[in-house]
C-alpha atoms as a PDB file:
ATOM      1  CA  UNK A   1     -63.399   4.151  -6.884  1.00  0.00           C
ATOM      2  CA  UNK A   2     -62.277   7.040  -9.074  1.00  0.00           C
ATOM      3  CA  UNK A   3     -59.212   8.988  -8.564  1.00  0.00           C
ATOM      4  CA  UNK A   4     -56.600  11.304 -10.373  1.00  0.00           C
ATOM      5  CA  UNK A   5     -53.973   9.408  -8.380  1.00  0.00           C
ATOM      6  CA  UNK A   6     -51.978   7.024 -11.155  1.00  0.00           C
ATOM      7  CA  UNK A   7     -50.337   5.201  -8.178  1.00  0.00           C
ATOM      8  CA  UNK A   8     -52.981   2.985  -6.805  1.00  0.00           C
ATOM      9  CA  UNK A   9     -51.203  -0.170  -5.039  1.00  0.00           C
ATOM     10  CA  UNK A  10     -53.762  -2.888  -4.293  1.00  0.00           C
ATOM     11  CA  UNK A  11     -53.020  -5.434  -1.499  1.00  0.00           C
ATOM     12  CA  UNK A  12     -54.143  -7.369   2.098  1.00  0.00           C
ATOM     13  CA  UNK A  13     -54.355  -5.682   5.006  1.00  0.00           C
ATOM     14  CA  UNK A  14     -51.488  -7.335   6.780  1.00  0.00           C
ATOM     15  CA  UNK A  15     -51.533  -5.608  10.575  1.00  0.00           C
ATOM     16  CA  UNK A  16     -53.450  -2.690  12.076  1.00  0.00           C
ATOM     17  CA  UNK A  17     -51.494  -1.461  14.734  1.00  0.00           C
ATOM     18  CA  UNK A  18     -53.555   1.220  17.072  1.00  0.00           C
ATOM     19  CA  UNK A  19     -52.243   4.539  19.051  1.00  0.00           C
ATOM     20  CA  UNK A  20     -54.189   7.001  20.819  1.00  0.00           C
ATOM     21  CA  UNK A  21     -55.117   8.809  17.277  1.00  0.00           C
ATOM     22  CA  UNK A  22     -53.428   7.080  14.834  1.00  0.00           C
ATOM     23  CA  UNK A  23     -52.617   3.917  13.376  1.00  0.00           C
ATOM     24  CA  UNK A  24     -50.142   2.157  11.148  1.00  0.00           C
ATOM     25  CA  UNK A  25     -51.544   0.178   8.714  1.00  0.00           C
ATOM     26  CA  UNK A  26     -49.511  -2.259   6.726  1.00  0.00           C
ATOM     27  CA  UNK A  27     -50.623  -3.360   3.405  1.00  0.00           C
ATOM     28  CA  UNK A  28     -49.231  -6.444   1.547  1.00  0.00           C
ATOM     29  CA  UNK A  29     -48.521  -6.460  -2.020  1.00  0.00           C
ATOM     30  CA  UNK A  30     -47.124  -9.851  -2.921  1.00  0.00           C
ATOM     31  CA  UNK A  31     -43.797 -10.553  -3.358  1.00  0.00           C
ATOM     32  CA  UNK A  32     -42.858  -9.805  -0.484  1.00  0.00           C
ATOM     33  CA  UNK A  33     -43.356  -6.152  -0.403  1.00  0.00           C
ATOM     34  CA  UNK A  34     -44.953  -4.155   1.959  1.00  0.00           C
ATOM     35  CA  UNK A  35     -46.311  -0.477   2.451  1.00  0.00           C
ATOM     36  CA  UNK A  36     -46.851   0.879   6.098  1.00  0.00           C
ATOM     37  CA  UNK A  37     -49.282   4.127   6.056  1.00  0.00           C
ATOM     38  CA  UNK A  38     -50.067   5.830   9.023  1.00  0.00           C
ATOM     39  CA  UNK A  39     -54.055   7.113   8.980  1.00  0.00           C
ATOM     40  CA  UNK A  40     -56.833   8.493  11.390  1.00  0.00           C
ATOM     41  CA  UNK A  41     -58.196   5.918  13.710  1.00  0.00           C
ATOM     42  CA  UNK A  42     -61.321   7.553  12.190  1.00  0.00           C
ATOM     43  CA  UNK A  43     -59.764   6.469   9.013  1.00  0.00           C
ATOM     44  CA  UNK A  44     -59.669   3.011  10.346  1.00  0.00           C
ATOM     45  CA  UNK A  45     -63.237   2.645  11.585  1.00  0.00           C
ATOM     46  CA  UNK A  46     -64.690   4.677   8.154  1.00  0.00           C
ATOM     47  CA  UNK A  47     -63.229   2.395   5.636  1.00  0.00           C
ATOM     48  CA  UNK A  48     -63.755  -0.680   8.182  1.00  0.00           C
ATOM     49  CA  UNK A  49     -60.242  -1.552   7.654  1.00  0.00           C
ATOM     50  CA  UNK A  50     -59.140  -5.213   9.126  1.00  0.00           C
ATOM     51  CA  UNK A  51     -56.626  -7.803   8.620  1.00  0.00           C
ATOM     52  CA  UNK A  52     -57.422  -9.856   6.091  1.00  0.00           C
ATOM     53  CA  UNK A  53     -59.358  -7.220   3.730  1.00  0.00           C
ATOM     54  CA  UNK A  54     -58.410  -5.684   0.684  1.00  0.00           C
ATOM     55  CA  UNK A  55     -57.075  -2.260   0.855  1.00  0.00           C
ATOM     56  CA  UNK A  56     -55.029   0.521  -1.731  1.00  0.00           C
ATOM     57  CA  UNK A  57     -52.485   2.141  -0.956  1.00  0.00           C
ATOM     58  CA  UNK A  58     -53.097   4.940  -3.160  1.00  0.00           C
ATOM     59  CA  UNK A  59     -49.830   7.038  -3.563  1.00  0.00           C
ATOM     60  CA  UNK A  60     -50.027  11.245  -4.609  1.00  0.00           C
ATOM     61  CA  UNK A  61     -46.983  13.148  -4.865  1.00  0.00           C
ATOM     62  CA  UNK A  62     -45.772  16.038  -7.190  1.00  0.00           C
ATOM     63  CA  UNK A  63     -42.134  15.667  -5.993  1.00  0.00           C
ATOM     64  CA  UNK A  64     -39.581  12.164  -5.071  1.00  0.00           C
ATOM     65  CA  UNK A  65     -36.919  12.843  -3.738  1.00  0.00           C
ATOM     66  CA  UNK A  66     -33.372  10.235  -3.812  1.00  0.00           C
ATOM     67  CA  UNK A  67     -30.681  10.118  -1.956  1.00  0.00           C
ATOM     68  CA  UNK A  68     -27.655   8.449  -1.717  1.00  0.00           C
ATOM     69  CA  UNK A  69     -23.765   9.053  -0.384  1.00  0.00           C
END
């Protein structure tokens, strides 16, 4: 897998957790960290996407935005 993305988090499929359209997926990272996506159902069945496997979280964004009071 090639990408331009620089933030490509690899992990375990930890729970796939089905709606009508979409799903949350969450992937494990170690450590205890987590990332929860939400992706296509379609998504799901394309990448064949099941606890257990190993998955990317692959992160693309021009702009972060922090917060704080």
């Amino acid at each position: 897998m090639r990408l331009s993305a620089r933030n490509k988090l690899a992990g375990t499929v930890a729970a796939i957790d089905k709606g009508a359209v979409n799903s949350t997926v969450q992937i494990d990272l170690g450590g205890g960290k987590m990332v929860t996506a939400m992706i296509t159902n379609a998504s799901v069945e394309e990448l064949e996407l099941e606890v257990g496997k190993t998955a990317y979280a692959i992160v693309k964004a021009s702009d972060v935005i922090v917060g704080a009071d």
